[in-house]
Structures are given as C-alpha cells and as structure tokens.
Protein backbone atom coordinates (compact mmCIF):
# COMPACT_ATOMS: atom_id res chain seq x y z
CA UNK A 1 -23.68 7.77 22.91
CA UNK A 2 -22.69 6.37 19.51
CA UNK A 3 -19.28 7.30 18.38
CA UNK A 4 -20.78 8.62 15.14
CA UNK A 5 -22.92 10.98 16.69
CA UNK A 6 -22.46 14.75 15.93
CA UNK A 7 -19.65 13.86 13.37
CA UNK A 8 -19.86 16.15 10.86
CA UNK A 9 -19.73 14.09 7.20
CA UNK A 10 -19.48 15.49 3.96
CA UNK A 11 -20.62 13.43 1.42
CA UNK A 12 -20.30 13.94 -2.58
CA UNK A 13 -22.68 11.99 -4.91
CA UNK A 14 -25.58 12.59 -2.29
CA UNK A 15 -28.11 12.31 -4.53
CA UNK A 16 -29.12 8.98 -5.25
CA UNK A 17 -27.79 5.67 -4.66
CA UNK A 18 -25.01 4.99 -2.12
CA UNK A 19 -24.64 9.12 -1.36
CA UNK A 20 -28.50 9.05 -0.60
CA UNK A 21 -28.72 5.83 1.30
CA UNK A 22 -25.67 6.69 3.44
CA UNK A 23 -27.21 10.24 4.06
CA UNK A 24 -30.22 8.56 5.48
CA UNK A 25 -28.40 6.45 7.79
CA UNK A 26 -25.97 8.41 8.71
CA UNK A 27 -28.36 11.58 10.14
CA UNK A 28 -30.97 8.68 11.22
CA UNK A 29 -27.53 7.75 13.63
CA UNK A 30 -27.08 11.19 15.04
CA UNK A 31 -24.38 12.50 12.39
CA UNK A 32 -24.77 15.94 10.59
CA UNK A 33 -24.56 15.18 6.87
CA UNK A 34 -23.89 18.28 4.34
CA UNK A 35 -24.62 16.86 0.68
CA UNK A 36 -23.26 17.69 -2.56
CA UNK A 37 -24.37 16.85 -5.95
CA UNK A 38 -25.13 17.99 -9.18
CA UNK A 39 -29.44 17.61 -8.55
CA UNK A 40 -29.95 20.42 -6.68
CA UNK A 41 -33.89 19.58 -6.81
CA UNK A 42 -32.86 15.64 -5.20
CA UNK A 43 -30.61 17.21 -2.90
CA UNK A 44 -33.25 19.70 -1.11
CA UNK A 45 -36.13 17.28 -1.13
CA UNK A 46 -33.41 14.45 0.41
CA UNK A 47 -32.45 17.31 2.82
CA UNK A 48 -36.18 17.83 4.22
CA UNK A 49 -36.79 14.41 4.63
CA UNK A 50 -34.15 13.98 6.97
CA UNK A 51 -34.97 17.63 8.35
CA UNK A 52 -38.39 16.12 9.22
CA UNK A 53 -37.07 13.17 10.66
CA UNK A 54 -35.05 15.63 13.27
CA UNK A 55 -31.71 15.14 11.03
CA UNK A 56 -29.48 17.98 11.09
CA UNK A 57 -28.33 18.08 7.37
CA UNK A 58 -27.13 20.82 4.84
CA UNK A 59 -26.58 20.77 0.84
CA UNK A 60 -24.90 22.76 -1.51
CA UNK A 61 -24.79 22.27 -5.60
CA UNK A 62 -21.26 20.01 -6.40
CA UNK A 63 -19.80 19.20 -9.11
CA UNK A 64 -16.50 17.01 -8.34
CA UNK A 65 -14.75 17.74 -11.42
CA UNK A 66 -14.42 21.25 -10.51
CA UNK A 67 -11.93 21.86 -8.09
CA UNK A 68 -13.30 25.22 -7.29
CA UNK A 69 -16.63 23.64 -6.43
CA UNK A 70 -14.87 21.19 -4.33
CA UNK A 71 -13.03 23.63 -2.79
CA UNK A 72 -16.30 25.44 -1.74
CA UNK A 73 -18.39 22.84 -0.54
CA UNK A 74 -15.74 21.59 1.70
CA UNK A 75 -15.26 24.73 3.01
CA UNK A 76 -19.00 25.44 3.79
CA UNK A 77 -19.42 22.58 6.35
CA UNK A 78 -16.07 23.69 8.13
CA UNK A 79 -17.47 27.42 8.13
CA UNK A 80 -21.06 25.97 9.25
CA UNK A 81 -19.92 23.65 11.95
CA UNK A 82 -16.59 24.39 12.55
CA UNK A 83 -15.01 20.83 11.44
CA UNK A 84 -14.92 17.98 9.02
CA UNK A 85 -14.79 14.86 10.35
CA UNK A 86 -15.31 12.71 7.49
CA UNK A 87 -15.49 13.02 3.68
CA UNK A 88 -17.20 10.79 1.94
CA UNK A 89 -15.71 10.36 -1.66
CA UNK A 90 -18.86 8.78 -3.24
CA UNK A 91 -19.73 10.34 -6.88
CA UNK A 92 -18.92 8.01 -9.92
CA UNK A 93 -20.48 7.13 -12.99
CA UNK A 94 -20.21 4.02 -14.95
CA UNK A 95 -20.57 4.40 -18.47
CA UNK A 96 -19.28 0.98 -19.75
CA UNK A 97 -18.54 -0.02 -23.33
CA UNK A 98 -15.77 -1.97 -25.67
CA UNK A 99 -12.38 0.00 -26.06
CA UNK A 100 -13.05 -0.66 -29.62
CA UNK A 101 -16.04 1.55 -29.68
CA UNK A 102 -13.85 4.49 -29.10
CA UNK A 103 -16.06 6.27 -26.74
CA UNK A 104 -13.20 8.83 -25.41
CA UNK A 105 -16.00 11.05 -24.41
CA UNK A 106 -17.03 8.94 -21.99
CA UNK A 107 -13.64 7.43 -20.78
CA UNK A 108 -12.52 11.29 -20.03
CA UNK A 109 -15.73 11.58 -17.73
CA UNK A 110 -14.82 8.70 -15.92
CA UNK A 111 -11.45 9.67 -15.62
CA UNK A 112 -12.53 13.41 -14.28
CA UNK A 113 -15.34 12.20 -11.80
CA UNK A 114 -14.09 8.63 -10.75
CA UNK A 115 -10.35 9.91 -10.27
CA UNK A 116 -10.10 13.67 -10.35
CA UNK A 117 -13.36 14.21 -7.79
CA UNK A 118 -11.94 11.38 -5.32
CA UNK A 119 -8.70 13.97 -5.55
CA UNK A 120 -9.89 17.07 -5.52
CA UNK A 121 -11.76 15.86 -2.47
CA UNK A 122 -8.51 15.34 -0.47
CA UNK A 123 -6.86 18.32 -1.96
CA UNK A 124 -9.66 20.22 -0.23
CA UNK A 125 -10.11 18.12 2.82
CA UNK A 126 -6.68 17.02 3.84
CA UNK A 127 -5.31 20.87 4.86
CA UNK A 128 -8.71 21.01 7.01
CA UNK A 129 -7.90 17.61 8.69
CA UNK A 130 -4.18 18.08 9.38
CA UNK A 131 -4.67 21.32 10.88
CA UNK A 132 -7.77 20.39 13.32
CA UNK A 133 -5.96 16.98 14.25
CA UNK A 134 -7.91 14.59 13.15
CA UNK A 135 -10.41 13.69 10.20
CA UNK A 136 -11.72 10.50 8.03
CA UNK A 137 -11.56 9.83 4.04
CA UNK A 138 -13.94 6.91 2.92
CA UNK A 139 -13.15 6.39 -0.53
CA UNK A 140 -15.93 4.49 -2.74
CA UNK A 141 -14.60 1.95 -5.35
CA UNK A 142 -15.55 -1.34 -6.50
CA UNK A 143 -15.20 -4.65 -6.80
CA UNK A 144 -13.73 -3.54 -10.23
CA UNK A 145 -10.76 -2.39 -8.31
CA UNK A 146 -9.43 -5.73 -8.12
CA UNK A 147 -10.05 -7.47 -11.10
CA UNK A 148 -11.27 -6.84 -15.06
CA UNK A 149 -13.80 -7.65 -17.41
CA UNK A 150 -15.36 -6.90 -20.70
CA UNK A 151 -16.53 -3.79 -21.59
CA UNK A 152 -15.19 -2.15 -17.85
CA UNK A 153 -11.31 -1.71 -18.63
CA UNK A 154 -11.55 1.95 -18.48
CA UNK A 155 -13.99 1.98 -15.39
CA UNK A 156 -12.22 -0.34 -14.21
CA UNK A 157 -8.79 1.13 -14.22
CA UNK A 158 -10.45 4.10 -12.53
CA UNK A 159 -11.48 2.05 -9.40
CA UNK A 160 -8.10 0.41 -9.78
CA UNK A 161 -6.65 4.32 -9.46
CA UNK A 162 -8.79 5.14 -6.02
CA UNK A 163 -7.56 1.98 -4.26
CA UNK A 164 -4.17 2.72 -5.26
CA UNK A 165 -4.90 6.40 -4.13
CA UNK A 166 -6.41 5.21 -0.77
CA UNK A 167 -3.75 3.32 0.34
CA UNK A 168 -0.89 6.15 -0.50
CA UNK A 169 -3.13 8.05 1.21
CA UNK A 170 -3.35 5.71 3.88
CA UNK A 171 0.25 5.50 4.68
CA UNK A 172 1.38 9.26 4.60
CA UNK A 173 -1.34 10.49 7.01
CA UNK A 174 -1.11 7.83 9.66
CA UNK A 175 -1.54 8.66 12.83
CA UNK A 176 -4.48 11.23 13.46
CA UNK A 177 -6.18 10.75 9.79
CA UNK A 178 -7.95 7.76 9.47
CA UNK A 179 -8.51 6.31 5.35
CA UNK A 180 -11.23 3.71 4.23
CA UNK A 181 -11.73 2.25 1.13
CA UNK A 182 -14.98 0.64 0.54
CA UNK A 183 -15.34 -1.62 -2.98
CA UNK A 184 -19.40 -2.25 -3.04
CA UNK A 185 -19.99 -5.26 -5.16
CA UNK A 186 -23.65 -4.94 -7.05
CA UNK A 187 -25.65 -2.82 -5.59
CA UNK A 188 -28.93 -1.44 -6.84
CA UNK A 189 -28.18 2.21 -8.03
CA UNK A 190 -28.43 4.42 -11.71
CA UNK A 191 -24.80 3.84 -12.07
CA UNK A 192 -25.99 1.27 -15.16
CA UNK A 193 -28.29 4.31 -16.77
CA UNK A 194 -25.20 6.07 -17.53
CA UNK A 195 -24.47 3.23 -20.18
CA UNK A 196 -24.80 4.24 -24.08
CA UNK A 197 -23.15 1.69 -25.64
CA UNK A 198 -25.66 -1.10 -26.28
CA UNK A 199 -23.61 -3.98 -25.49
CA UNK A 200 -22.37 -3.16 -22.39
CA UNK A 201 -25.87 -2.09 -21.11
CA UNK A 202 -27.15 -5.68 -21.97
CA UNK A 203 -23.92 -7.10 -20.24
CA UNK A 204 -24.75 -5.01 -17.28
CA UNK A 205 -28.62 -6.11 -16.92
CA UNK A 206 -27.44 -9.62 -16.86
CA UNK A 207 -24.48 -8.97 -14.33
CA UNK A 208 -27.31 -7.26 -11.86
CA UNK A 209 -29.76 -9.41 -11.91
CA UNK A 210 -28.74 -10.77 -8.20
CA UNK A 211 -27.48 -7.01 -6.31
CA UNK A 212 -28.27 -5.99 -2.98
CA UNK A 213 -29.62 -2.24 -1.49
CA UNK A 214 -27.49 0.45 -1.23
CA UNK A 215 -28.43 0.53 2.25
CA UNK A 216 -25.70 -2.36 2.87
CA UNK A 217 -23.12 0.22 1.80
CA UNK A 218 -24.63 2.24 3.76
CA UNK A 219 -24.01 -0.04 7.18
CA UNK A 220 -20.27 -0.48 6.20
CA UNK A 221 -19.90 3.02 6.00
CA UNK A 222 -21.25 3.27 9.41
CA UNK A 223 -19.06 0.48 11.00
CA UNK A 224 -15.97 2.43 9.60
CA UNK A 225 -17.20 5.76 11.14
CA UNK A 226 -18.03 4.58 14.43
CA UNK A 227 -14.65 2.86 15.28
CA UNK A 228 -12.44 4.26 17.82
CA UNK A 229 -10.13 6.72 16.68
CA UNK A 230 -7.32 4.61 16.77
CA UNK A 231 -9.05 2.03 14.98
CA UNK A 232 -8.70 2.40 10.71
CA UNK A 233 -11.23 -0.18 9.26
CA UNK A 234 -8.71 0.44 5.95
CA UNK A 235 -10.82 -1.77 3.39
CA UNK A 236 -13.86 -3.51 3.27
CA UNK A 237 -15.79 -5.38 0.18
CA UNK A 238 -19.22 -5.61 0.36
CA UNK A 239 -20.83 -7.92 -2.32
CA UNK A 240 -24.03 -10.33 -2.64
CA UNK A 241 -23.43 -13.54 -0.89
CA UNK A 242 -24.42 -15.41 -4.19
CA UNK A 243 -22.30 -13.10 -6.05
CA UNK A 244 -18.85 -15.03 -8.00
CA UNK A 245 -17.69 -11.74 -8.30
C-alpha cells in the first residue's frame, strides 16, 4: 500500500490550478482530499469527478483571509474523518504591477491571501496536529521566494514571507510535524488573469511563454506526502528545464 493512501489532505485554493491538479492526483493515489475555495460551483463539479472516479473527496466554501472560515473548514475534515494529516497551503493570487502605480488595493490582497491564509492555515491546523501526534504543512511559494524582479516586489516579498514562515515553522515543530515548502517555477495556471496593470500583464505573457502543467506540482506534492514519517522533504523547486529562472 502507498504511504499516501487514506491520508486525509486538506487543501485550500482547490479550485483551479495547482489546488485542482493536486486534488486529482492526490484521490487518483488513494488519499481523501476535502477542498476549499471561494468557487463553490468548481469545487462541486471537481468533487464529482473524482467521486466518479471512486475518489473519496469533500468541499466546503473557503475563503483564506477569513480566519473564521479557516477555522471551519479545518475543523470539518477532523469532524468528518477524525484527523488531518496534511494541509495543503495552496491559494494565492498574483496581481503584479510597478510600485509606482500605487495599486495598494491589490498589494493588501496579496498580503491577506498570500501571507495571512498560509497563517491562518497553521493557526487552525497546528493545535489539531500537536494534539493527534503527527500531521504535514506543504506550503506553496515560488520561485519568487528567492529572488526579485520588475513589477513582482510586492508578490514577491509575499513568497519571500511563506518561505521564511515555513522554515520557523519547520524548526519549532520538529519531531512528529513534518513542513514542506514547495516554490513551483512557471506553471500553467489563472494566477496571470489576476493582473490589471497593463504592463505587468504583457511582462507576464512573455515570462510564460515556456511553463509546464500544474500536474508537475502536483507529483512533488506527492513525493513529499508519501515519505516516511521520519523523512521531511523540507523544500523542493520545481521549474521548466529551459527555464533561467
């Protein structure tokens, strides 16, 4: 038996992209996913697909600003299947642009959904995982957690923020509580819809023209999962192989 099957993960930005692709995979490999996004409507057709497939998957509406939500959702899959074994810290958006186009709007959404969901998913999580013994955080970041470019400082500095929280993370729960941080490089998803400013959109179209499926996220996520317990894949990049960054 694979050591990912029955695991029960919990994944947040199951919608589309990475969250979707990973949902897939995951179930397809024996776990029991429970979903959580905003598109309730993606979320239950996702959800019979896998059902159909024989997956054993749940959903529930999330938003990961909302701590409440968070709090909720997290809460359902313990109440449903009596643990969490992993959470899956996926949702982010991407809205790109200048700093000298002054969109604070958008900065303060990346700041509450790339920062504030990856922590209100361990505030919810980590009291769960400490008391049953065990438990897994994959974090999703980037490839902008490592190093900067035009029109991504603030996204950017977000991704910068979840690395920095994954490995703090990391070291105070050694031991039983495993933490992964996986930085995809480009990977075909909507994160570049979410771009208003006009510049950074045309940067963006140019920077993906060579990206690769979010089903190769998908397979890292996987490998981390299935390790032995005592065994914390801690950090993994993922990026095309023609890729220079």
């Amino acid at each position: 038996m694979s050591n990912i099957s029955g695991k029960v993960v919990v994944i947040t930005g199951a919608s589309s992209g990475i969250g979707e692709a990973t949902a897939r995979h995951l179930a397809q490999n024996g776990a029991i996913v429970v979903l959580g996004a905003r598109r309730t409507d993606r979320l239950e057709a996702l959800a019979s697909e896998i059902r159909s497939e024989g997956g054993r998957v749940e959903y529930q509406p999330l938003d990961v600003t909302k701590r409440e939500q968070m709090e909720e959702f997290i809460g359902f899959a313990q109440s449903t299947f009596g643990r969490v074994d992993v959470i899956l810290n996926n949702a982010g958006v991407m809205p790109l642009s200048p700093l000298e186009a002054l969109k604070l709007d958008e900065w303060d959404r990346m700041i509450d959904v790339n920062i504030r969901g990856v922590l209100h998913g361990i505030a919810a999580g980590l009291p769960i995982m400490k008391k049953q013994g065990f438990g897994q955080f994959i974090n999703i970041a980037s490839i902008g957690a490592y190093t900067v470019s035009p029109t991504a400082a603030v996204y950017c500095a977000t991704k910068f923020a979840v690395r920095a929280i994954s490995e703090g993370l990391r070291q105070e729960v050694g031991g039983d509580i495993r933490v992964t941080l996986v930085s995809p490089g480009v990977t075909e998803s909507e994160l570049a819809e979410t771009i208003s400013d006009e510049k950074g959109r045309e940067e963006m179209k140019e920077f993906r023209r060579v990206s690769i499926p979010a089903s190769a996220i998908s397979r890292a996520i996987l490998y981390a999962i299935e390790q032995p317990a005592d065994v914390d894949v801690s950090e993994i990049i993922v990026r095309p192989t023609s890729s220079l960054f």
